[in-house]
N, C-alpha and C. Protein backbone atom coordinates (compact mmCIF):
# COMPACT_ATOMS: atom_id res chain seq x y z
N UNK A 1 0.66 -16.79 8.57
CA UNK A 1 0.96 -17.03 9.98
C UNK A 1 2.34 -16.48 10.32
N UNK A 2 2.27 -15.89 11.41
CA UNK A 2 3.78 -15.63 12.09
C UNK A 2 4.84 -16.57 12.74
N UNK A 3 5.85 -16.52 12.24
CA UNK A 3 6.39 -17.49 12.84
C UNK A 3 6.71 -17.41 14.32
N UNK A 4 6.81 -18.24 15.40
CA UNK A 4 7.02 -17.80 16.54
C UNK A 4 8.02 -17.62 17.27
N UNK A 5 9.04 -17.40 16.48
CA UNK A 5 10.58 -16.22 16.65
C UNK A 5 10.52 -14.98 16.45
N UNK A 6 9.08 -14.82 15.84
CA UNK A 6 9.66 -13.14 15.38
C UNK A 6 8.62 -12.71 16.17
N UNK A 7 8.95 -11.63 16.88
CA UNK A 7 8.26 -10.30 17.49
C UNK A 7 7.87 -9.21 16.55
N UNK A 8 6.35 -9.23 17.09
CA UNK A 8 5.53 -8.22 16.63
C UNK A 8 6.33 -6.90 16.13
N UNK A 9 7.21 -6.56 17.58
CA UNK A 9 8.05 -5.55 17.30
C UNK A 9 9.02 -5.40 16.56
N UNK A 10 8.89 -6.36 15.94
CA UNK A 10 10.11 -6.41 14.83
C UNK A 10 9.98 -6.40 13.97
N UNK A 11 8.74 -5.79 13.35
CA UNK A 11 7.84 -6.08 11.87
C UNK A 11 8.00 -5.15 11.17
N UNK A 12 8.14 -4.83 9.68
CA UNK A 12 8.06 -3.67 8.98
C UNK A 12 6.82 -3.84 8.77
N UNK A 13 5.19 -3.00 8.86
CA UNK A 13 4.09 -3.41 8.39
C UNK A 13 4.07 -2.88 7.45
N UNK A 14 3.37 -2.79 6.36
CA UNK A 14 3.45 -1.92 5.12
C UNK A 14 1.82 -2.09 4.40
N UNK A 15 0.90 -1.60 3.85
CA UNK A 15 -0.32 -1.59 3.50
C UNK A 15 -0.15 -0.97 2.05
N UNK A 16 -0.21 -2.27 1.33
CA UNK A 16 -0.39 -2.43 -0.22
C UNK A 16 -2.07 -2.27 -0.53
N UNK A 17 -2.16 -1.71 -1.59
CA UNK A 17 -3.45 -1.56 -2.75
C UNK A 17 -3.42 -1.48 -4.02
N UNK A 18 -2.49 -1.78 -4.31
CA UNK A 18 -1.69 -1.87 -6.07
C UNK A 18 -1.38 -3.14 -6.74
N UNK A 19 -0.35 -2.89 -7.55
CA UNK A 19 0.82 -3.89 -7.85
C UNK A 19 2.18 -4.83 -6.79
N UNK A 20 1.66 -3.95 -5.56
CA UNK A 20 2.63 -4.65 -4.80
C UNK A 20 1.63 -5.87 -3.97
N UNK A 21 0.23 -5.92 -4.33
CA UNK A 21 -0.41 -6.81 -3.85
C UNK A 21 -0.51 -8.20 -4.23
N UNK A 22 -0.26 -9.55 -3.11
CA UNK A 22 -0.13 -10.81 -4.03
C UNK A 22 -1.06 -10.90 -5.03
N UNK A 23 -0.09 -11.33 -5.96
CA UNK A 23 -0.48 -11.65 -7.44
C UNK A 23 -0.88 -10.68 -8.17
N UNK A 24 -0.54 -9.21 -7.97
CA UNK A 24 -0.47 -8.44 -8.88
C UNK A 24 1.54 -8.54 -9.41
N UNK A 25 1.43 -7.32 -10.43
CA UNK A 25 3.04 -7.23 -11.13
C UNK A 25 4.04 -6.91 -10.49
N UNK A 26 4.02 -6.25 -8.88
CA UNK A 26 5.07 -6.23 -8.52
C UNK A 26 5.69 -7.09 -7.63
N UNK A 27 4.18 -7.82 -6.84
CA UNK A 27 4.47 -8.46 -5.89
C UNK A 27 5.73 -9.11 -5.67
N UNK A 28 6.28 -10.24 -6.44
CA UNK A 28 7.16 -11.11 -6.78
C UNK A 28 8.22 -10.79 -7.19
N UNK A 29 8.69 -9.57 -7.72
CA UNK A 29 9.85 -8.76 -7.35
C UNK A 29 10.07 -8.46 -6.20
N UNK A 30 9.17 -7.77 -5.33
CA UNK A 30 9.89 -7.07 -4.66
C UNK A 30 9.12 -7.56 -3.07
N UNK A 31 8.16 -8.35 -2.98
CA UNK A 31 7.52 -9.28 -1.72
C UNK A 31 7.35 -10.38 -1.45
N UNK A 32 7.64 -11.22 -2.62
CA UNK A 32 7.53 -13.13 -2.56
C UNK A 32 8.93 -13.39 -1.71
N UNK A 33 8.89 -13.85 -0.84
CA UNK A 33 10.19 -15.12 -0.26
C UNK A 33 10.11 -14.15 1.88
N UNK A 34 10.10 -13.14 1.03
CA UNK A 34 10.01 -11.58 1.95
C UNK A 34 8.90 -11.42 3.00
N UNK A 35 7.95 -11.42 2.69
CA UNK A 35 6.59 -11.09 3.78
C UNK A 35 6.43 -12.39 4.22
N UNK A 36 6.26 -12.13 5.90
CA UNK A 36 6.28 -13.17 6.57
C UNK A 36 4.30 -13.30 6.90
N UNK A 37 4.07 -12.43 6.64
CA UNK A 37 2.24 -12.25 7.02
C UNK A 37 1.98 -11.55 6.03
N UNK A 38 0.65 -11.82 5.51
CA UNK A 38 -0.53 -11.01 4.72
C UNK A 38 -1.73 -11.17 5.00
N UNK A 39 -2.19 -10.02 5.18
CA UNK A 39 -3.87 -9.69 6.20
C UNK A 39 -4.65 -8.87 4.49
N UNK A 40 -5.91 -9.45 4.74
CA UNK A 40 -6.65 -8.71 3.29
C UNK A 40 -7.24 -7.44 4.69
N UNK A 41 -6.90 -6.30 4.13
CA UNK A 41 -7.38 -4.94 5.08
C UNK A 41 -7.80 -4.18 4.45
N UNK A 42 -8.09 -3.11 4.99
CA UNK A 42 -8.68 -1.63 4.61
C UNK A 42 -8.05 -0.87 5.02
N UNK A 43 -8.08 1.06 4.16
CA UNK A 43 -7.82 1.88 5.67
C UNK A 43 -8.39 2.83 4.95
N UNK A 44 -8.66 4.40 5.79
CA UNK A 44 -9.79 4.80 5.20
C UNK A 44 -8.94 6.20 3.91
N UNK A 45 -9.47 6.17 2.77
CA UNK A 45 -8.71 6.76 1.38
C UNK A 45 -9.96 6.82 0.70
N UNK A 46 -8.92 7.40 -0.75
CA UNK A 46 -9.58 7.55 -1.50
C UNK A 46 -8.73 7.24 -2.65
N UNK A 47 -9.51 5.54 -3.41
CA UNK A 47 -8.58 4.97 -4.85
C UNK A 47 -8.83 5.82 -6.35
N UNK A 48 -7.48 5.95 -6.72
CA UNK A 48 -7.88 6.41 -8.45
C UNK A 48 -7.40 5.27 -8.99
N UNK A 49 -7.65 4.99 -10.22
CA UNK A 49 -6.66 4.22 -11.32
C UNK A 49 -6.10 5.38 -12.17
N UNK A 50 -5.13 5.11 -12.19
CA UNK A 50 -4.21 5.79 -13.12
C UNK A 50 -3.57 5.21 -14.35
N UNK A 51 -3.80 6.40 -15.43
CA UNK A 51 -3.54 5.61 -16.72
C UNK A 51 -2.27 4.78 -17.32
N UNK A 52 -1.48 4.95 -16.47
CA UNK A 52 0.04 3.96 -16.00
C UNK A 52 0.25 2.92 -16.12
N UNK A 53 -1.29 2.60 -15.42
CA UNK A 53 -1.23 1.01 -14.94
C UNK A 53 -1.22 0.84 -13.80
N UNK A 54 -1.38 1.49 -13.02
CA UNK A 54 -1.47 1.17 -11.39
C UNK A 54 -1.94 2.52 -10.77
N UNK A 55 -2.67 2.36 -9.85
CA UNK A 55 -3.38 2.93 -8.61
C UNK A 55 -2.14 4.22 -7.70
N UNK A 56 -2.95 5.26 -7.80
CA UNK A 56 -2.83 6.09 -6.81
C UNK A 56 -3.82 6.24 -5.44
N UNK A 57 -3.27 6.81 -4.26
CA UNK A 57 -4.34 6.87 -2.83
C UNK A 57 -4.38 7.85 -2.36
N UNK A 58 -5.38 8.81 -1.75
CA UNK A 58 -4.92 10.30 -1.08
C UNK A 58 -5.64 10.20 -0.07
N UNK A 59 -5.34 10.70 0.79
CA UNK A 59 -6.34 10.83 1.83
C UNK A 59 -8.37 10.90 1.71
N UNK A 60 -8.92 10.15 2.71
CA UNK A 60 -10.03 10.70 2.33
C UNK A 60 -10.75 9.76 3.44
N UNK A 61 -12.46 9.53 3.29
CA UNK A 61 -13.19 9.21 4.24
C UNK A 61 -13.86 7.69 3.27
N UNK A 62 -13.21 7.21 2.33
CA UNK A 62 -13.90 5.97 2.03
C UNK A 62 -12.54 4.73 2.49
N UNK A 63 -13.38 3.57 1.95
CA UNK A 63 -12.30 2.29 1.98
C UNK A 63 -11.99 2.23 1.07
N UNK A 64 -10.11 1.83 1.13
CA UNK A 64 -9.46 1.42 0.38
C UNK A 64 -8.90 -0.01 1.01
N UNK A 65 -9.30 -1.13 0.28
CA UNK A 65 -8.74 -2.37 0.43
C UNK A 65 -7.88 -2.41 -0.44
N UNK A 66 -6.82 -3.77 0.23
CA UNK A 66 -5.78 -4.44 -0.05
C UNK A 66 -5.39 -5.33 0.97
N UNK A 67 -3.76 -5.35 1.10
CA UNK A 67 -3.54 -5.93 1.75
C UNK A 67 -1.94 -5.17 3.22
N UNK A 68 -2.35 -6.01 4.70
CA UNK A 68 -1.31 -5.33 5.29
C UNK A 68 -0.33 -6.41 5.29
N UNK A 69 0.92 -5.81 4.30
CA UNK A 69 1.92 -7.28 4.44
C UNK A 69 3.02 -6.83 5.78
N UNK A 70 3.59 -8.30 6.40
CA UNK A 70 4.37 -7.91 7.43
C UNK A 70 5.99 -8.21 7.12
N UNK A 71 7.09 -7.89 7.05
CA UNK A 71 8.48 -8.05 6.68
C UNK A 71 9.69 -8.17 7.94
N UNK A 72 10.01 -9.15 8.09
CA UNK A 72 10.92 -8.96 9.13
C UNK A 72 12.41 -7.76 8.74
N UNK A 73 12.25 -7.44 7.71
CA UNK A 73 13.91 -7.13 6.72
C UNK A 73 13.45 -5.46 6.89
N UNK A 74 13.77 -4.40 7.98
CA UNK A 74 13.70 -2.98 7.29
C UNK A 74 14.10 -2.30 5.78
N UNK A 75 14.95 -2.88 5.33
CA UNK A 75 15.86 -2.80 4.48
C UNK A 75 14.47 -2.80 3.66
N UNK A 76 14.00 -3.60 3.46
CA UNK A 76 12.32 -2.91 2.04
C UNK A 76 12.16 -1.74 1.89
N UNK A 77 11.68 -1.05 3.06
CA UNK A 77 11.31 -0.02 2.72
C UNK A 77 12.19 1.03 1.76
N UNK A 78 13.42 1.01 1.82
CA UNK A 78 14.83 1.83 0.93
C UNK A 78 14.16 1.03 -0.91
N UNK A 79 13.94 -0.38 -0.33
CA UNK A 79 13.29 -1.00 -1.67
C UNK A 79 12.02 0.18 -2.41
N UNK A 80 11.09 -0.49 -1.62
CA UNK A 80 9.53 0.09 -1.99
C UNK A 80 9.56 1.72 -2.15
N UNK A 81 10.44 2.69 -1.40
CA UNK A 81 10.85 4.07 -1.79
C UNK A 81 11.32 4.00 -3.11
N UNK A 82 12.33 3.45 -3.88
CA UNK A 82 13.14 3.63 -5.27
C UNK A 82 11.41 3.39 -6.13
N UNK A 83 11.02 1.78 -5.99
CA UNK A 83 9.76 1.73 -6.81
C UNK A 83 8.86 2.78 -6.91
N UNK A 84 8.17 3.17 -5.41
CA UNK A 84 7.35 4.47 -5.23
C UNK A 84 7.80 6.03 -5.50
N UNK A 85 8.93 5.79 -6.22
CA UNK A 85 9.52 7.17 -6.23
C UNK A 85 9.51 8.21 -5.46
N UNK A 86 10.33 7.65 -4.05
CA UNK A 86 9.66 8.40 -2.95
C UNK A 86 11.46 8.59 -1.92
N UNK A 87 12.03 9.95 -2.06
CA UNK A 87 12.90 9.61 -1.30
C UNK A 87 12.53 10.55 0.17
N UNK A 88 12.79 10.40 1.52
CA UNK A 88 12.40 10.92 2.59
C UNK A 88 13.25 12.53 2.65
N UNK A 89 14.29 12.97 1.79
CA UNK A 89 14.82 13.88 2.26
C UNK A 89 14.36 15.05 1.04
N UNK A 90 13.49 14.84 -0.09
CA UNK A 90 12.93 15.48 -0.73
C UNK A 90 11.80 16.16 0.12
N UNK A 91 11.31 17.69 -0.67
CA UNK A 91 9.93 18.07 -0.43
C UNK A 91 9.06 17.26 -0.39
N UNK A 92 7.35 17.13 -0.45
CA UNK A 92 6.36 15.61 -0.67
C UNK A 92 6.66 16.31 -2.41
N UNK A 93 6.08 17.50 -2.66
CA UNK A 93 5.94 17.60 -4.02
C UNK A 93 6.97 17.17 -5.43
N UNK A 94 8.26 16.81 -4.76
CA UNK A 94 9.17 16.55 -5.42
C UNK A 94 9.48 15.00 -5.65
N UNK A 95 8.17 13.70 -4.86
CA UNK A 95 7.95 12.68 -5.14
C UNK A 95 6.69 12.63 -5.54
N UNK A 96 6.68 11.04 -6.39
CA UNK A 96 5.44 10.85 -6.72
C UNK A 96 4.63 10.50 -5.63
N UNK A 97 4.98 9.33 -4.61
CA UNK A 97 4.21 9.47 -3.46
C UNK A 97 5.06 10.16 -2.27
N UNK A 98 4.65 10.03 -0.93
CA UNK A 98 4.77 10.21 0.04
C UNK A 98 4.76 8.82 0.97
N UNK A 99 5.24 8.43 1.68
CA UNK A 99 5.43 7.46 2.55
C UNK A 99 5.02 7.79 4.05
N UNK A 100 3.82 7.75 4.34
CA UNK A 100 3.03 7.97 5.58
C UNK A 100 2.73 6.76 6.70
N UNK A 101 2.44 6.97 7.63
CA UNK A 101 1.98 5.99 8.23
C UNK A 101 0.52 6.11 8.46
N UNK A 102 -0.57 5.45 8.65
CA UNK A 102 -1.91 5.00 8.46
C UNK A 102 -2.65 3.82 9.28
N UNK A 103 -3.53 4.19 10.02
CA UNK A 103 -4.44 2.87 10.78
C UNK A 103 -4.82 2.26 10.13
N UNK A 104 -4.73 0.67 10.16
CA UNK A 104 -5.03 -0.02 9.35
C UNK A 104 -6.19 -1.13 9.82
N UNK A 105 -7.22 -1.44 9.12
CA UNK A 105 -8.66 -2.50 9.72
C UNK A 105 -8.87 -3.91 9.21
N UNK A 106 -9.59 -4.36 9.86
CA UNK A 106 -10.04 -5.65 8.95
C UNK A 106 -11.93 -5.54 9.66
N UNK A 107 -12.44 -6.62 8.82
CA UNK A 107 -13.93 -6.29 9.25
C UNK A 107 -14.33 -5.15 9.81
N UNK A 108 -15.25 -5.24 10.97
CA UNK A 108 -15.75 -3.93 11.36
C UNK A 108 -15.32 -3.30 12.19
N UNK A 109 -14.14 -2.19 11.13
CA UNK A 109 -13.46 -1.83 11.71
C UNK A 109 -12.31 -1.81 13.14
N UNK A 110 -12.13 -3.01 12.87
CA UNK A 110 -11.37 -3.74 13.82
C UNK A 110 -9.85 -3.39 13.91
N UNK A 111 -8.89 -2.52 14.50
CA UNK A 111 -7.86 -1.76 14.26
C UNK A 111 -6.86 -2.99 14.41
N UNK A 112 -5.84 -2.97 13.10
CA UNK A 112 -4.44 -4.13 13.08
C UNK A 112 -3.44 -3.18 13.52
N UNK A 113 -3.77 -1.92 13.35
CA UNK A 113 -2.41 -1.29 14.26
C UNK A 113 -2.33 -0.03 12.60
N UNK A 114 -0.72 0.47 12.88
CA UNK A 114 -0.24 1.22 12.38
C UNK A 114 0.63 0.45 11.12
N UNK A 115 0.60 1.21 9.94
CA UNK A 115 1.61 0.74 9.26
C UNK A 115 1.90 1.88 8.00
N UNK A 116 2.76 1.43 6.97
CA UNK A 116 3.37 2.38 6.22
C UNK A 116 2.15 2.72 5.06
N UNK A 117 2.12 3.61 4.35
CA UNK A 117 1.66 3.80 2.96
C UNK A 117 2.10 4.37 2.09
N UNK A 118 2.13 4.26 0.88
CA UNK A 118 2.32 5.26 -0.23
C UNK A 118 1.17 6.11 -0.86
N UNK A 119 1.09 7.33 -0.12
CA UNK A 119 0.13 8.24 -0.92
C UNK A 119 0.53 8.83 -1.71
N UNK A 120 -0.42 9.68 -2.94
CA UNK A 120 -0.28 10.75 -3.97
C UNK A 120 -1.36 11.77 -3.13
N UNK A 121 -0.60 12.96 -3.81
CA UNK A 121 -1.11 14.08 -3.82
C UNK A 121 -2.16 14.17 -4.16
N UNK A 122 -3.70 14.81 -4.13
CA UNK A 122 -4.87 14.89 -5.23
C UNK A 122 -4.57 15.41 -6.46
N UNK A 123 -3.53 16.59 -6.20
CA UNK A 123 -3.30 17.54 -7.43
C UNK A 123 -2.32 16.81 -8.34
N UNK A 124 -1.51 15.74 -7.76
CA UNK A 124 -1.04 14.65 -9.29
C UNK A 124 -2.06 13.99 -9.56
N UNK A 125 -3.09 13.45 -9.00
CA UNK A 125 -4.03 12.70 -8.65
C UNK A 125 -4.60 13.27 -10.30
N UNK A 126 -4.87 14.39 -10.15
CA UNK A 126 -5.57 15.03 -11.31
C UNK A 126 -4.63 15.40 -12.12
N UNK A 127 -3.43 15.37 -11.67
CA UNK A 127 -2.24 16.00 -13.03
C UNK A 127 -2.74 14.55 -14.16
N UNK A 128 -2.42 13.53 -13.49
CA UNK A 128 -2.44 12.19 -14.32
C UNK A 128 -3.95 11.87 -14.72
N UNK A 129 -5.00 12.72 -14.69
CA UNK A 129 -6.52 12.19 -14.88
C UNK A 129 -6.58 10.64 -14.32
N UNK A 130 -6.31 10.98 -13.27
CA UNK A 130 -6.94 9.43 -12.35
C UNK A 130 -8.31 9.70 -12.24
N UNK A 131 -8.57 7.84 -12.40
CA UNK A 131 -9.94 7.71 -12.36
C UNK A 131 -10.55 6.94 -10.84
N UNK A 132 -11.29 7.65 -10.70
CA UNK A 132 -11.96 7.49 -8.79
C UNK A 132 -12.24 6.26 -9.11
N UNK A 133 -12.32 5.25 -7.97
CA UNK A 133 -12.11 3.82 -7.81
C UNK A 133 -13.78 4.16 -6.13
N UNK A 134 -15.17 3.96 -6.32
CA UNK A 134 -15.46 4.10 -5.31
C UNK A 134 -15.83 3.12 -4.32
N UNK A 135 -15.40 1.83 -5.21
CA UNK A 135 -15.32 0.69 -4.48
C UNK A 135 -14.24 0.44 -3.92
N UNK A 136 -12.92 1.25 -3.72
CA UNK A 136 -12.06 0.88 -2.70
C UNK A 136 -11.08 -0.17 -3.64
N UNK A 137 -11.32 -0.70 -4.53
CA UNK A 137 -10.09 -1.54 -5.09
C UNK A 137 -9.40 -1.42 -6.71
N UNK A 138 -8.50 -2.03 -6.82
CA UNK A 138 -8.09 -1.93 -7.76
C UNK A 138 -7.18 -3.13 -8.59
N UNK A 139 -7.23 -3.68 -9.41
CA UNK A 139 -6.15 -4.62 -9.81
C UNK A 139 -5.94 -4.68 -11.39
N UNK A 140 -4.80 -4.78 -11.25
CA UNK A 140 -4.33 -4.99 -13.01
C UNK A 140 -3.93 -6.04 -13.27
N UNK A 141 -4.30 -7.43 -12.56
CA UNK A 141 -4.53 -8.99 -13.01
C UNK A 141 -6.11 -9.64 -13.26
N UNK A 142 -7.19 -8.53 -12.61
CA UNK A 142 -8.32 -9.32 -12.58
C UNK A 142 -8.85 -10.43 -11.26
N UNK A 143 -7.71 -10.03 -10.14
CA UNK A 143 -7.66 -10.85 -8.76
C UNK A 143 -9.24 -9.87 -8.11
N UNK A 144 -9.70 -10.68 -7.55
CA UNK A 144 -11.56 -9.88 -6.86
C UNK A 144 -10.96 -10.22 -5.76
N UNK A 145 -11.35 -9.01 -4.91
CA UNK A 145 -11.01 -8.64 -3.51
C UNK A 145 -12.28 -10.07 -2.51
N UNK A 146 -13.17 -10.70 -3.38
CA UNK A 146 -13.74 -12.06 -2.68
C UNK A 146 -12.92 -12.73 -1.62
């Protein structure tokens, strides 16, 4: 729930499908105390698992679920860039992801608006032999998107 001081417009939205999702490994570093909202969403991609331990996303025409968390603090995102290895004044090819913005859904296709993402390239996608995910999810706790 939102609290009813804070404006919509004042939200960092951000759309997790990884480790930064509650109760995966990153969450609680770097989103527990922090996200003031969490929506279970979609948006439309395409998931690999990567042999890392965590999920890459590239563009594409299926669902990728997770979640859209909301942050009153801009200051994350400088966060979630260092984690995503993603700085804005590099080439894209010179990060691991890219930091895009993306329509984000819930049910049928029901639009929550705009928010941030971290994509990969296809061609790291395949540098790293990621493995296609065509159900849209991914977790490295065993949490079911139920």
């Amino acid at each position: 729930m939102l609290e009813s001081n804070i404006k919509f417009s004042d939200l960092v939205q951000v759309f997790v499908y990884g480790t930064l999702k509650p109760g995966e490994a990153n969450y609680k570093r770097f989103c527990a105390g922090k996200v003031v909202d969490a929506k279970k969403a979609f948006v439309k991609g395409e998931l690999f698992a990567l042999p890392m331990g965590y999920p890459a996303m590239t563009p594409g025409d299926n669902q990728v679920h997770g979640y859209l968390l909301s942050f009153t603090n801009s200051g994350i995102l400088k966060q979630l860039d260092v984690l995503e290895d993603y700085h804005p004044a590099r080439q894209d090819s010179e990060n691991l992801y890219s930091r895009k913005t993306i329509e984000v859904y819930q049910g049928e296709w029901l639009s929550l608006g705009w928010a941030w993402v971290y994509l990969m390239s296809l061609e790291r996608v395949d540098q790293f032999a990621g493995i296609h995910q065509p159900d849209g999810w991914w977790t490295g706790s065993g949490i079911t998107r139920k």
